[in-house]
N, C-alpha and C. Protein backbone atom coordinates (compact mmCIF):
# COMPACT_ATOMS: atom_id res chain seq x y z
N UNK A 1 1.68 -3.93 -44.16
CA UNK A 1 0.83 -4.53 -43.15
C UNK A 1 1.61 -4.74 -41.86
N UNK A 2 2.75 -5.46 -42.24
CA UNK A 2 3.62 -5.57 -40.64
C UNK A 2 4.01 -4.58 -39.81
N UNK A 3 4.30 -2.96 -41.19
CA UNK A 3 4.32 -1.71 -40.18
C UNK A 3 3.36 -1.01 -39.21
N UNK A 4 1.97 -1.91 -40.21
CA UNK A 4 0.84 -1.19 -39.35
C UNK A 4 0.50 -1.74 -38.08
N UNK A 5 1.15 -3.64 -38.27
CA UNK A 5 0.76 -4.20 -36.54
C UNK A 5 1.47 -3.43 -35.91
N UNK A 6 2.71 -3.14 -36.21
CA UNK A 6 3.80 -2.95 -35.34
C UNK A 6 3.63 -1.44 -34.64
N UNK A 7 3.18 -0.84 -35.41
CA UNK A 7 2.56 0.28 -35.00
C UNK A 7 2.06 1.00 -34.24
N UNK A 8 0.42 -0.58 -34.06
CA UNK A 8 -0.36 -0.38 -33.42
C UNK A 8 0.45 -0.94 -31.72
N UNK A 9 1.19 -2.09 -31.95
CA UNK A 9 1.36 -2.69 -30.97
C UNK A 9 1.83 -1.04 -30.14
N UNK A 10 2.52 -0.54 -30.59
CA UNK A 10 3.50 0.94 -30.08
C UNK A 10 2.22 1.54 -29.37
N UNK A 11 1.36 1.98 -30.20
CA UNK A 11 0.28 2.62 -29.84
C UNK A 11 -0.21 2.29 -28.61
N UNK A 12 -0.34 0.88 -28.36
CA UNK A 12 -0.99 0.45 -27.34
C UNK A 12 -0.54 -0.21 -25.90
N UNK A 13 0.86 -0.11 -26.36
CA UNK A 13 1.93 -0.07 -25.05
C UNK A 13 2.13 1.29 -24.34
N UNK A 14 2.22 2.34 -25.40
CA UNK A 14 2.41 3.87 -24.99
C UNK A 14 1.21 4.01 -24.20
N UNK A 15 -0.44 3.84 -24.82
CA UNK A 15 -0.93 4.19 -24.02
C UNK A 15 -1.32 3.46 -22.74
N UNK A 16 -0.91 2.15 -22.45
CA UNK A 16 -0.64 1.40 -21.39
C UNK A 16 0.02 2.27 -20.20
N UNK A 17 1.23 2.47 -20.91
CA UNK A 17 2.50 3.00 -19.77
C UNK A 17 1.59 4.37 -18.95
N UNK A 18 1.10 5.43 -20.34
CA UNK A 18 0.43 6.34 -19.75
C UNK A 18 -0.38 6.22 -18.89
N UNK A 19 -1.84 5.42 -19.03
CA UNK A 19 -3.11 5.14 -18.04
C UNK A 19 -2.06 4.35 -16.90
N UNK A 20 -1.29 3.67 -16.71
CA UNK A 20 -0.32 2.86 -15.50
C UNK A 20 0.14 4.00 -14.45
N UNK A 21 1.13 5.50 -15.62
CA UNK A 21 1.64 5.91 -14.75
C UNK A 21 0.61 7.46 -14.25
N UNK A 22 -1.02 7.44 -14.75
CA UNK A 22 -1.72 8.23 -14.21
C UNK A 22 -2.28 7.24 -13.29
N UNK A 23 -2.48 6.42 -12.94
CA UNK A 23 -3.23 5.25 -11.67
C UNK A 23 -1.73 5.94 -10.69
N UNK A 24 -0.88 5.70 -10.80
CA UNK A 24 0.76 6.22 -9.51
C UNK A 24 0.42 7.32 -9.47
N UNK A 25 0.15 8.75 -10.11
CA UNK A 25 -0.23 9.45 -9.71
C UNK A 25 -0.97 9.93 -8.79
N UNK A 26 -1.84 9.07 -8.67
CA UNK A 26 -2.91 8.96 -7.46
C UNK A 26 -2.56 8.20 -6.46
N UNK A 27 -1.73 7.80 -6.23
CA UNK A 27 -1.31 7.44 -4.87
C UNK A 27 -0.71 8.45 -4.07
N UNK A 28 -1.62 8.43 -2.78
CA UNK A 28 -1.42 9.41 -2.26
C UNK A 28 0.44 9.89 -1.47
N UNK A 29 1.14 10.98 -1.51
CA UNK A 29 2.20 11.32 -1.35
C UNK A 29 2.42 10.97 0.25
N UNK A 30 1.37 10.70 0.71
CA UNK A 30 1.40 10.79 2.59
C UNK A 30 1.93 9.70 3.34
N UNK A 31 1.56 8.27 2.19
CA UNK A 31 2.08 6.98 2.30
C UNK A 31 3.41 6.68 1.94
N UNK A 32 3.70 7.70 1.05
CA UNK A 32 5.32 7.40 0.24
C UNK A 32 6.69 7.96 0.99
N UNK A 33 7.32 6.86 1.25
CA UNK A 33 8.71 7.31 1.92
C UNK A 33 9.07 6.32 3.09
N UNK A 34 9.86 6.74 3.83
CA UNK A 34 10.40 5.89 5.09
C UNK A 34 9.80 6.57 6.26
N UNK A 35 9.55 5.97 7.11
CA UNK A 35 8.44 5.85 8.40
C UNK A 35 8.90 5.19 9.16
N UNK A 36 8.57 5.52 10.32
CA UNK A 36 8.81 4.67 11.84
C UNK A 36 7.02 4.83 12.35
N UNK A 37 6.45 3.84 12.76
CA UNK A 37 5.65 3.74 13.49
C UNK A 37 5.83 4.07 15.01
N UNK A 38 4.88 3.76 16.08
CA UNK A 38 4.25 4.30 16.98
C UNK A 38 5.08 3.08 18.05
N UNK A 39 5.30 1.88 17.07
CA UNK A 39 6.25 0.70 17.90
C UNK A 39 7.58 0.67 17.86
N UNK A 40 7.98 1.77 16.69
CA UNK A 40 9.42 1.70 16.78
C UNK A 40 9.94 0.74 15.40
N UNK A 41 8.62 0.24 14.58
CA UNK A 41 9.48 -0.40 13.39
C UNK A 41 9.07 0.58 12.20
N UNK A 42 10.68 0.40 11.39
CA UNK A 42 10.86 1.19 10.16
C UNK A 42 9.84 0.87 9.04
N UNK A 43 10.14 1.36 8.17
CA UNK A 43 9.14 1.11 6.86
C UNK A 43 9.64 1.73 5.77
N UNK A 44 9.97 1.42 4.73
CA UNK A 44 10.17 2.16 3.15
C UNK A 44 8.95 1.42 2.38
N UNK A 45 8.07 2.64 1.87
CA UNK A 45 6.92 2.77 1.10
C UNK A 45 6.91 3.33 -0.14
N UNK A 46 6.89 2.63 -1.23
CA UNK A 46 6.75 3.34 -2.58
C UNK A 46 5.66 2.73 -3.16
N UNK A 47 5.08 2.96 -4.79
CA UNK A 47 4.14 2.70 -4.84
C UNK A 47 3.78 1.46 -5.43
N UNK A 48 4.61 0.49 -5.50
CA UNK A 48 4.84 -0.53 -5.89
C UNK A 48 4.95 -2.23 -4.69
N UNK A 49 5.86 -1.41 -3.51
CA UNK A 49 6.23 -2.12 -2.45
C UNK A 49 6.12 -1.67 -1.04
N UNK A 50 5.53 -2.01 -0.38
CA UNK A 50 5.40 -1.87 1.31
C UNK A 50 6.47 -2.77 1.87
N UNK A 51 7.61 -2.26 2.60
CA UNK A 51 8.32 -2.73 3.44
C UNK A 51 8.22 -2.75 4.88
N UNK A 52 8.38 -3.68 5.59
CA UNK A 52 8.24 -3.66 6.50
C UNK A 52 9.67 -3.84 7.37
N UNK A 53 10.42 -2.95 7.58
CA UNK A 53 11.85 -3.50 7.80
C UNK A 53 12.30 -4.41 9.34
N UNK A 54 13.10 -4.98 8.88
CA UNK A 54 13.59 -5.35 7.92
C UNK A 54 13.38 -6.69 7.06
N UNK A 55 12.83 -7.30 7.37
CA UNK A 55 12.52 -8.67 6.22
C UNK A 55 10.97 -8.96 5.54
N UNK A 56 10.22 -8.11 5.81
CA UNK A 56 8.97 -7.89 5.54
C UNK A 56 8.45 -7.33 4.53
N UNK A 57 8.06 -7.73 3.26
CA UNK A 57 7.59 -7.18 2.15
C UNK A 57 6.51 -7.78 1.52
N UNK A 58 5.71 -6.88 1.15
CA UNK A 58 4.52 -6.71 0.28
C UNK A 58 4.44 -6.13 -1.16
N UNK A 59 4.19 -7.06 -2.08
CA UNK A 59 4.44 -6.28 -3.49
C UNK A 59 3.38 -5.75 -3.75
N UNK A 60 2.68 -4.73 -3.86
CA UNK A 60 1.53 -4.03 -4.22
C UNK A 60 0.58 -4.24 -5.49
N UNK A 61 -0.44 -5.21 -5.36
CA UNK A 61 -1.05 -5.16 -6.78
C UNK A 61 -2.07 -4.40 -7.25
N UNK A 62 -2.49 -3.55 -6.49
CA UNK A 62 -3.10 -2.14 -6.63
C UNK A 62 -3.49 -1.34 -5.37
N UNK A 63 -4.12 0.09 -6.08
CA UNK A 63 -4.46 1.46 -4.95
C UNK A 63 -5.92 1.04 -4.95
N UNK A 64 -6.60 1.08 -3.92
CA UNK A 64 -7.90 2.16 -4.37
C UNK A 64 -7.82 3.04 -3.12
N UNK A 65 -7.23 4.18 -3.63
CA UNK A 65 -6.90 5.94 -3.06
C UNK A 65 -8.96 6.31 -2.59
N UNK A 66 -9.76 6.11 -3.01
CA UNK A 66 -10.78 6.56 -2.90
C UNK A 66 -11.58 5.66 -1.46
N UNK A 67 -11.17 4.39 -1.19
CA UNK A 67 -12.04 3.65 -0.17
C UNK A 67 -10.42 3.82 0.92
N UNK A 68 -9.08 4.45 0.33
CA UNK A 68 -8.25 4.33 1.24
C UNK A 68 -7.62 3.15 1.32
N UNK A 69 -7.43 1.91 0.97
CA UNK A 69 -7.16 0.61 0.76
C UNK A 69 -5.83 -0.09 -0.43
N UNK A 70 -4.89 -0.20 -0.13
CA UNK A 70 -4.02 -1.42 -1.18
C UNK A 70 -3.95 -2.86 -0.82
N UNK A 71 -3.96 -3.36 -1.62
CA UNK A 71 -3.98 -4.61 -2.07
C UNK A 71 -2.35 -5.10 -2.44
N UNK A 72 -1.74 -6.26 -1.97
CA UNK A 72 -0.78 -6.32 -1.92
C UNK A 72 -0.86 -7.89 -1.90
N UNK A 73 0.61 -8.85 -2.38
CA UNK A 73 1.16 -9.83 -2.27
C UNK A 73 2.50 -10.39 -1.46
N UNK A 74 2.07 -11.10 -0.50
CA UNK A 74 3.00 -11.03 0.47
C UNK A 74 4.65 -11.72 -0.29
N UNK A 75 5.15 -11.12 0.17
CA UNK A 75 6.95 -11.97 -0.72
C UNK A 75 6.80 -13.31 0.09
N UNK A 76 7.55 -13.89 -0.98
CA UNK A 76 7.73 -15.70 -0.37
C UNK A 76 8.81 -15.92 0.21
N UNK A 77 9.71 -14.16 0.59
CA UNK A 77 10.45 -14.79 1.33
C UNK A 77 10.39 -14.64 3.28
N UNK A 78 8.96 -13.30 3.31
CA UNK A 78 8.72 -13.00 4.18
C UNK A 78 8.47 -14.31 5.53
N UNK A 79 8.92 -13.75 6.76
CA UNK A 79 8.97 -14.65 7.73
C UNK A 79 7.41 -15.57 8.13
N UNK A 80 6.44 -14.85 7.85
CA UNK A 80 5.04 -15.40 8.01
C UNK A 80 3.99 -15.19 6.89
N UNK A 81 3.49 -16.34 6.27
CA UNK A 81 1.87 -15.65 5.58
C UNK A 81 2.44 -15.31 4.20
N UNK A 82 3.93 -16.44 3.48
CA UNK A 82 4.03 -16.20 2.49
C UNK A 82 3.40 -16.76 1.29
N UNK A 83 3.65 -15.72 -0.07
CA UNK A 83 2.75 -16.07 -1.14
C UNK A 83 1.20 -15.79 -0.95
N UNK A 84 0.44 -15.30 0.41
CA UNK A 84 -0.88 -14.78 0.61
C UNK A 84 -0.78 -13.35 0.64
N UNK A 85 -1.96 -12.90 0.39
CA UNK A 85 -2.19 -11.59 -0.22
C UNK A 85 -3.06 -10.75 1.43
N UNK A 86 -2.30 -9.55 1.58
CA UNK A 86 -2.44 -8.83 2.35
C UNK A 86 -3.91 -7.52 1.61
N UNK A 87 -4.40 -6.99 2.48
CA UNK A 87 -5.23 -5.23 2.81
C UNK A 87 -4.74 -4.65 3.61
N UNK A 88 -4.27 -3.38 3.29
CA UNK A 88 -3.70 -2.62 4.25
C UNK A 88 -4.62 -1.09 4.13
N UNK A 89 -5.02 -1.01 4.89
CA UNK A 89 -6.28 0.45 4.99
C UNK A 89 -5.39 1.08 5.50
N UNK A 90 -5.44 2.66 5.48
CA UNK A 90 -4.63 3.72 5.99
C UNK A 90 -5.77 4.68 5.85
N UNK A 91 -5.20 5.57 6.82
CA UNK A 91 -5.85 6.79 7.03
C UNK A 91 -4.63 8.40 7.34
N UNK A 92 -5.56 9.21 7.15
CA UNK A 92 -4.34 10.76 7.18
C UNK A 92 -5.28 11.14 9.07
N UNK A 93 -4.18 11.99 9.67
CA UNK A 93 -4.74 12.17 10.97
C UNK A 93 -4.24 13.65 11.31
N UNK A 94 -5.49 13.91 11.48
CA UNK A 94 -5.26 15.23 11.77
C UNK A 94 -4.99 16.31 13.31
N UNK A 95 -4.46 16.91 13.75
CA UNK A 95 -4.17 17.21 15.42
C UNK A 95 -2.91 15.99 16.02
N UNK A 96 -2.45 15.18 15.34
CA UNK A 96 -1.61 13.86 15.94
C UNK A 96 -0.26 14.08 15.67
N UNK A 97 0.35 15.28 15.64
CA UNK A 97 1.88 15.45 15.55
C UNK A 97 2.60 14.68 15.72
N UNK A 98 3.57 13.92 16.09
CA UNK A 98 4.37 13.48 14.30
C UNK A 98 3.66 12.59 13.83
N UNK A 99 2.64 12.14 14.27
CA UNK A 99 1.71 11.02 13.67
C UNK A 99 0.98 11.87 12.26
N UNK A 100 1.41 11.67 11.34
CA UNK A 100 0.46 12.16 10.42
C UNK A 100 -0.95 11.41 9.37
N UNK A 101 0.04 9.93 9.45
CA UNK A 101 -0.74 8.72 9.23
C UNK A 101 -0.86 7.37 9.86
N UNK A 102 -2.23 6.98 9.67
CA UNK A 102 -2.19 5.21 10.28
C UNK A 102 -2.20 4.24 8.83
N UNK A 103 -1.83 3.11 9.49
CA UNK A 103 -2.66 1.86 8.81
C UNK A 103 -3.02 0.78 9.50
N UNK A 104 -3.42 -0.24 8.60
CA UNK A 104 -4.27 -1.43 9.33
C UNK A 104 -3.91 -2.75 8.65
N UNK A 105 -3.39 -3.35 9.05
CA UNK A 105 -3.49 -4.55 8.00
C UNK A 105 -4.76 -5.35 8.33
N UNK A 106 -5.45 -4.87 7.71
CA UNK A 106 -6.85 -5.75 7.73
C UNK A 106 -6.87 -7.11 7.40
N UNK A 107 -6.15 -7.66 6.26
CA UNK A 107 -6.22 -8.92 6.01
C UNK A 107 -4.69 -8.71 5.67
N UNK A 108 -4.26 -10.09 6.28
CA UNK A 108 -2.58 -10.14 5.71
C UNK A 108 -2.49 -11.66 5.43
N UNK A 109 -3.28 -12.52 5.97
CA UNK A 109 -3.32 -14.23 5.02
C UNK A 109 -4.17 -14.52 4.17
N UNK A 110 -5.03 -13.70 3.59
CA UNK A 110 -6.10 -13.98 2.58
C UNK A 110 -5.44 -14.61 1.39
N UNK A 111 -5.81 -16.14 1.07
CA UNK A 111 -5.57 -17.43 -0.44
C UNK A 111 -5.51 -16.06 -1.57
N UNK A 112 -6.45 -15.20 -1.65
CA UNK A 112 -6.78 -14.49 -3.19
C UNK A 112 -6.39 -13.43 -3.00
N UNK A 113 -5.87 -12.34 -3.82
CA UNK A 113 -6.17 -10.48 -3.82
C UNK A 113 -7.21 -10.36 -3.56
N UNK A 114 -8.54 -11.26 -4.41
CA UNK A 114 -10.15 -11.11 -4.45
C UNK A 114 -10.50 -10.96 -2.77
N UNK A 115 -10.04 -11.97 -1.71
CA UNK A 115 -10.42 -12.11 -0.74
C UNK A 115 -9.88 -11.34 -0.01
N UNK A 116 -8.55 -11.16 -0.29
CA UNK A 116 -8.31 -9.90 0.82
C UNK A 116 -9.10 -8.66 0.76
N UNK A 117 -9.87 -8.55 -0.74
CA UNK A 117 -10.10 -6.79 -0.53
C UNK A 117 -11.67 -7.09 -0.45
N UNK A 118 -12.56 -8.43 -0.50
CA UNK A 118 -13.24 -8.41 0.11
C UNK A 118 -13.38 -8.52 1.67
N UNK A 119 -12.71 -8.44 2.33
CA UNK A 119 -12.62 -8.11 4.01
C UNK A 119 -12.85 -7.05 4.46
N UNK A 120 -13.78 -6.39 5.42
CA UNK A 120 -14.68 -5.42 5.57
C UNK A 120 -13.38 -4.32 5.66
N UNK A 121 -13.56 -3.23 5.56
CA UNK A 121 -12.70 -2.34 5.76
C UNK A 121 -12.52 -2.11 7.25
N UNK A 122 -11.50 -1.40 7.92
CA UNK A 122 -11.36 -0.77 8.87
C UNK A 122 -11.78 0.55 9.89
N UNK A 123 -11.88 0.63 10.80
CA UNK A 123 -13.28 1.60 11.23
C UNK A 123 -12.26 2.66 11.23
N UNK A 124 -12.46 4.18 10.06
CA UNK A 124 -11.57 5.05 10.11
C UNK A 124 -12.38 6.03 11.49
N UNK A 125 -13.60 5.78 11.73
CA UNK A 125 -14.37 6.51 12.60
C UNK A 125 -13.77 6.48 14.21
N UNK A 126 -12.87 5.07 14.15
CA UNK A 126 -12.29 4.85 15.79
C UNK A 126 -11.33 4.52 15.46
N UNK A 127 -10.13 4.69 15.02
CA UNK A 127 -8.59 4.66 14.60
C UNK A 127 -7.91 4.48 16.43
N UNK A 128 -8.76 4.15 17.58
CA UNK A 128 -8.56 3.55 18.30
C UNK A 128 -8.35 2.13 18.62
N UNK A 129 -9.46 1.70 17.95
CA UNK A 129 -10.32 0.51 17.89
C UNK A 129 -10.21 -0.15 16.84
N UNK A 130 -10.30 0.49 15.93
CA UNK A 130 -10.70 0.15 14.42
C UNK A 130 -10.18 -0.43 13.56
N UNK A 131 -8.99 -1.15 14.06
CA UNK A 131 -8.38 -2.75 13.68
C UNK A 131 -8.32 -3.58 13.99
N UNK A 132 -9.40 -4.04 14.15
CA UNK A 132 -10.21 -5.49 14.89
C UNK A 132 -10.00 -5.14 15.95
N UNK A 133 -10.14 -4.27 16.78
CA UNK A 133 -9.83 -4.16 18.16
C UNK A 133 -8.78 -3.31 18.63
N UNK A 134 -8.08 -3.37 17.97
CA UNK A 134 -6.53 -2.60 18.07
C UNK A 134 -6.58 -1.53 17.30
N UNK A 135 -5.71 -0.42 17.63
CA UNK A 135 -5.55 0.71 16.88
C UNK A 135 -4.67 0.57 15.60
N UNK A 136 -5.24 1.92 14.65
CA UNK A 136 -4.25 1.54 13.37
C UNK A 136 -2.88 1.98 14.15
N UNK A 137 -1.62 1.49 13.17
CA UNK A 137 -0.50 1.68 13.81
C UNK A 137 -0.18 3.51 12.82
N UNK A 138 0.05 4.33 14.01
CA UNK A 138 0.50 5.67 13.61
C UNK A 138 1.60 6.27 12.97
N UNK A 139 1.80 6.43 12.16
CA UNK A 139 3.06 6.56 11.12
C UNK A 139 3.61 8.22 11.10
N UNK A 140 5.05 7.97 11.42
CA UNK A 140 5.81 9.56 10.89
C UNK A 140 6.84 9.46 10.19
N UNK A 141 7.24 10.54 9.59
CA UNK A 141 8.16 10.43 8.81
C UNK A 141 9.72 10.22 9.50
N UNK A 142 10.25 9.11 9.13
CA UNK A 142 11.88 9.42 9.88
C UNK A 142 13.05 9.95 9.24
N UNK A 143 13.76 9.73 10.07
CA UNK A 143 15.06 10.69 9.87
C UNK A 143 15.64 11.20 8.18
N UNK A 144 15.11 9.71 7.48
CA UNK A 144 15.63 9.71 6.36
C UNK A 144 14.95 10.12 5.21
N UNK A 145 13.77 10.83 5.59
CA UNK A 145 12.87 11.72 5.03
C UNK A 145 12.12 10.34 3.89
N UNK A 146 11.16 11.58 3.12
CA UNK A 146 10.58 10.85 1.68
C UNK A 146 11.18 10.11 0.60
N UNK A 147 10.47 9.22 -0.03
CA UNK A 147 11.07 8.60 -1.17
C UNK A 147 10.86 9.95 -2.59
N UNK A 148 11.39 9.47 -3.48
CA UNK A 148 10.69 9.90 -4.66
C UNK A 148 9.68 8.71 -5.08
């Protein structure tokens, strides 16, 4: 009997790890790596953590790759808006050389995850405009290329 809990427990961690590391799969490759924005600040992006360099981090508590949107937890050691849960919308851009991507922090003090990703999304239609007013910030790849 104890071989068979033990078993199962195996069973159901393995297939944990699997369905976990097919959700990373789907994060899109366009977001992943080190970046300089359009202002001149760095960024290391994996699929776990959004950095904002240098003291700025977001621990990622999920994708949704399909509305374009992560959901994230701000670090408590970050300089503003710690322990509240950030939205960060991104978009891919096409004709915008070295700009290949934006994002938005749509919500970056939201109390809940719940509340941040209820906050309307970002207008991908005016990536001028379309962060409350302000443009998403335009992302390229820098010097120090992609992550794995």
């Amino acid at each position: 009997m104890k071989r068979i809990f033990v078993l199962m427990v195996l069973i159901l961690a393995l297939g944990e790890t699997s369905f976990a590391q097919d959700k990373l799969d789907k994060v899109p490759p366009m977001v992943l790596g080190n970046f300089t924005d359009d202002y001149g600040i760095k960024y290391a992006i994996s699929d776990t953590l959004w950095q904002q360099l240098p003291r700025t981090k977001f621990h990622i508590i999920r994708w949704n790759v399909a509305q374009q949107y992560l959901i994230a937890k701000n670090d408590e050691a970050n300089p503003g808006d710690r322990g509240l849960y950030t939205r960060i919308d991104f978009m891919h851009f096409d004709g915008m050389d070295p700009w290949k991507w934006g994002y938005c922090l749509t919500a970056y003090n939201a109390k809940s995850d719940k509340d941040a990703e209820a906050v309307a999304a970002a207008d991908r239609a005016n990536p001028k405009k379309g962060c409350g007013g302000y443009p998403f910030s335009r992302m390229k790849v820098n010097e120090n290329g992609r992550t794995k």
